[in-house]
C-alpha atoms as a PDB file:
ATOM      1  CA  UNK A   1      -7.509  -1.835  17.231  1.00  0.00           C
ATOM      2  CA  UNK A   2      -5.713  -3.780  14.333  1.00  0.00           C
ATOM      3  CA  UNK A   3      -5.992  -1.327  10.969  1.00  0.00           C
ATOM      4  CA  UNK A   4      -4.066  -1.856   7.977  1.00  0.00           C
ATOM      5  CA  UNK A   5      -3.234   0.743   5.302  1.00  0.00           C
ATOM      6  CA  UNK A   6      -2.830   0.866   1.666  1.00  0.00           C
ATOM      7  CA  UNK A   7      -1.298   3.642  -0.014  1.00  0.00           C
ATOM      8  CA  UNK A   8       0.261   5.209  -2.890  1.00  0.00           C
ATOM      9  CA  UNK A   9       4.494   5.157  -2.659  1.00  0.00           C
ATOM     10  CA  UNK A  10       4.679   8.819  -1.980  1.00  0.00           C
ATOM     11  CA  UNK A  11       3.064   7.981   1.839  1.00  0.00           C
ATOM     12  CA  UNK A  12       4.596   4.325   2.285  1.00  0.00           C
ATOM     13  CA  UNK A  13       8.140   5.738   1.434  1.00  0.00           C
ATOM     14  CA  UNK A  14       7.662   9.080   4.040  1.00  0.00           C
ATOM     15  CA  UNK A  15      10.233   9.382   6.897  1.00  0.00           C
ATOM     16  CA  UNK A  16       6.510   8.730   8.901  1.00  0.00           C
ATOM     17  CA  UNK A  17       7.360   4.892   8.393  1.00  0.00           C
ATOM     18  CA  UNK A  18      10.662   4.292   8.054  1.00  0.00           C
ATOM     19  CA  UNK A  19      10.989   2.609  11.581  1.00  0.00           C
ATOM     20  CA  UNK A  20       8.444   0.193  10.802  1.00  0.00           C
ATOM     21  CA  UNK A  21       9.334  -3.315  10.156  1.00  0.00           C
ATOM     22  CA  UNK A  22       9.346  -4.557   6.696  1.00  0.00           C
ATOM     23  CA  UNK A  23       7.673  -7.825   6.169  1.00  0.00           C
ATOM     24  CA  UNK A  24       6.294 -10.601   3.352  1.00  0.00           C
ATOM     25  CA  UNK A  25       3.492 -12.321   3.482  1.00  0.00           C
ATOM     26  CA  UNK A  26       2.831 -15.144   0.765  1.00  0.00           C
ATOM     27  CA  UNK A  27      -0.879 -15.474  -0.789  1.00  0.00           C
ATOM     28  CA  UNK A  28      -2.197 -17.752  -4.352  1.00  0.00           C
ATOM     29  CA  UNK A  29      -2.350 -14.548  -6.271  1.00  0.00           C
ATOM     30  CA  UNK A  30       1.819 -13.558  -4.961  1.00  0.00           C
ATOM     31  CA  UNK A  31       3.509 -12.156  -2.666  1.00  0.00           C
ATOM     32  CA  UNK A  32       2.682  -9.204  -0.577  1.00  0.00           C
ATOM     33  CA  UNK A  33       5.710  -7.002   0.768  1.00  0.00           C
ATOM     34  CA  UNK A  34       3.815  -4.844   3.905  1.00  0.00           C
ATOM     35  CA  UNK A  35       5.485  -2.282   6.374  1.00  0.00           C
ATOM     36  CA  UNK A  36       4.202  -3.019  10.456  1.00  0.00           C
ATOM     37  CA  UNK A  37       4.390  -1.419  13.807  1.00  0.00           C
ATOM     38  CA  UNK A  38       2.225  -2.817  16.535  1.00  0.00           C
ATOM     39  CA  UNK A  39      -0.810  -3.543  15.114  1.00  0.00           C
ATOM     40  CA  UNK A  40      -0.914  -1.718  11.771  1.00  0.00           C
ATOM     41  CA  UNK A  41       0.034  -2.644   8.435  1.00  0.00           C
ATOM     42  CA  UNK A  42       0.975  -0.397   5.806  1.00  0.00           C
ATOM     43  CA  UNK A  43       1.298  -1.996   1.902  1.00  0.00           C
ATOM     44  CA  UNK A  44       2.557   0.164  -0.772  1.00  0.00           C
ATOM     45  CA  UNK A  45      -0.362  -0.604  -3.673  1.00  0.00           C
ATOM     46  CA  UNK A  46       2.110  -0.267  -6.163  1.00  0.00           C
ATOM     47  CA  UNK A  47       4.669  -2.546  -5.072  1.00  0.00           C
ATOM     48  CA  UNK A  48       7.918  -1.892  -3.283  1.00  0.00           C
ATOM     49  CA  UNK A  49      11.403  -1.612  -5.399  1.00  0.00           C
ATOM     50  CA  UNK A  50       9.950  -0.389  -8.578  1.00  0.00           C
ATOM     51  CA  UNK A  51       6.844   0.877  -8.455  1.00  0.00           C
ATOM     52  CA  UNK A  52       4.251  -0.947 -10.707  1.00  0.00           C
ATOM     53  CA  UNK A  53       1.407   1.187 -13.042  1.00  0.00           C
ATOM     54  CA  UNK A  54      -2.315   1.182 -11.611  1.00  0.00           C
ATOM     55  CA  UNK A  55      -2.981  -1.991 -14.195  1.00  0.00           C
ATOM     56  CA  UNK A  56      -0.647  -3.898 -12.950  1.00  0.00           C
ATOM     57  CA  UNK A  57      -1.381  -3.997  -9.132  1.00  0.00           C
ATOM     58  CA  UNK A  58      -2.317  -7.323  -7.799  1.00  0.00           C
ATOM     59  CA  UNK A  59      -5.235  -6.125  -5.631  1.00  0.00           C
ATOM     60  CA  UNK A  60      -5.979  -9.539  -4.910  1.00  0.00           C
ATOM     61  CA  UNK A  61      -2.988 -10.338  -3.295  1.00  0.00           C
ATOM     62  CA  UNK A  62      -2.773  -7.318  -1.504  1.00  0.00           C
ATOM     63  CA  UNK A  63      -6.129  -7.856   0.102  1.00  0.00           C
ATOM     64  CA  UNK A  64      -5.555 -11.356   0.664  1.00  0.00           C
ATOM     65  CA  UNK A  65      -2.269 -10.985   1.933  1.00  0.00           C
ATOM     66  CA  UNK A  66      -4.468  -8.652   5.041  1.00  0.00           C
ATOM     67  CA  UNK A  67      -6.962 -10.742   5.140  1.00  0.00           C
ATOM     68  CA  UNK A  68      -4.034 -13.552   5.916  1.00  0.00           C
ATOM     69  CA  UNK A  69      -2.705 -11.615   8.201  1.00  0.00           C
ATOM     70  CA  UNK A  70      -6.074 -11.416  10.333  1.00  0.00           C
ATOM     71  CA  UNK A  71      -6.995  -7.896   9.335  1.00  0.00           C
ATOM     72  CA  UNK A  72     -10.758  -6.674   8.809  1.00  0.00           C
ATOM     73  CA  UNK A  73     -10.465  -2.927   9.358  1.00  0.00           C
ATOM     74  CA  UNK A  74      -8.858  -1.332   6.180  1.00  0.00           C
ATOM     75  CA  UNK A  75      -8.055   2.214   5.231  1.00  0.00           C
ATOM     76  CA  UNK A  76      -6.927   3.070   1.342  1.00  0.00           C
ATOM     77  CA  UNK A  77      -5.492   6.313   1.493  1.00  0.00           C
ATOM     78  CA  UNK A  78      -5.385   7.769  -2.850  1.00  0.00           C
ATOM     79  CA  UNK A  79      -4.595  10.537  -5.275  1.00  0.00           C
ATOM     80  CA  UNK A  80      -4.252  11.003  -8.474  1.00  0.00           C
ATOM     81  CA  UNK A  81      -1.705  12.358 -10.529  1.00  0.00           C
ATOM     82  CA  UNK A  82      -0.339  16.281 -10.266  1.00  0.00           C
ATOM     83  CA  UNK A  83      -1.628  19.489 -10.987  1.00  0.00           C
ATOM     84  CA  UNK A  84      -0.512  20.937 -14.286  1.00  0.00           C
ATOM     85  CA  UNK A  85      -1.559  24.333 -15.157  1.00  0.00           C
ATOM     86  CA  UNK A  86      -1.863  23.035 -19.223  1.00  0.00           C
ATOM     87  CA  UNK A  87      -4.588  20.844 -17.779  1.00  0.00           C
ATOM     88  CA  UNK A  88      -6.691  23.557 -15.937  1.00  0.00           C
ATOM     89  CA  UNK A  89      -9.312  24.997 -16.784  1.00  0.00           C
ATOM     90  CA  UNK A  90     -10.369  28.912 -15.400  1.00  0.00           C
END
């Protein structure tokens, strides 16, 4: 079964994929840089290099740039931030 990923960088840059195959595919809204073994894909939301902030991802290219690619089965792995005990509440 082909499945593609998206994640944050914290899972895309884990020792987990750092046999797979890094790759580019070209769409109209940029280009997509993707990690792939077999028949998964793996694309860093956030970019690769230098890491871009949530209102700057190009979410169209990056589902575009799957959808090019022939996938229809997509995961998004997320989280948010860290836990800081200033912002808890008891």
């Amino acid at each position: 079964m082909r499945v593609a990923f998206i994640s944050g960088t914290s899972i895309v840059n884990s020792t987990l994929f750092s046999s797979w195959d890094v790759r580019t595919v070209e769409t109209e809204y940029g280009p997509v840089t993707y990690k792939t073994k077999g028949e998964h894909a793996l694309i860093n939301r956030h970019g690769y290099a230098f890491p871009l902030p949530p209102h700057s991802i190009n979410y169209r290219a990056n589902i575009l740039g799957l959808a090019n690619l022939g996938f229809k089965d997509v995961v998004s792995l997320n989280s948010v931030g860290s836990r800081s005990e200033e912002h808890t509440s008891e």
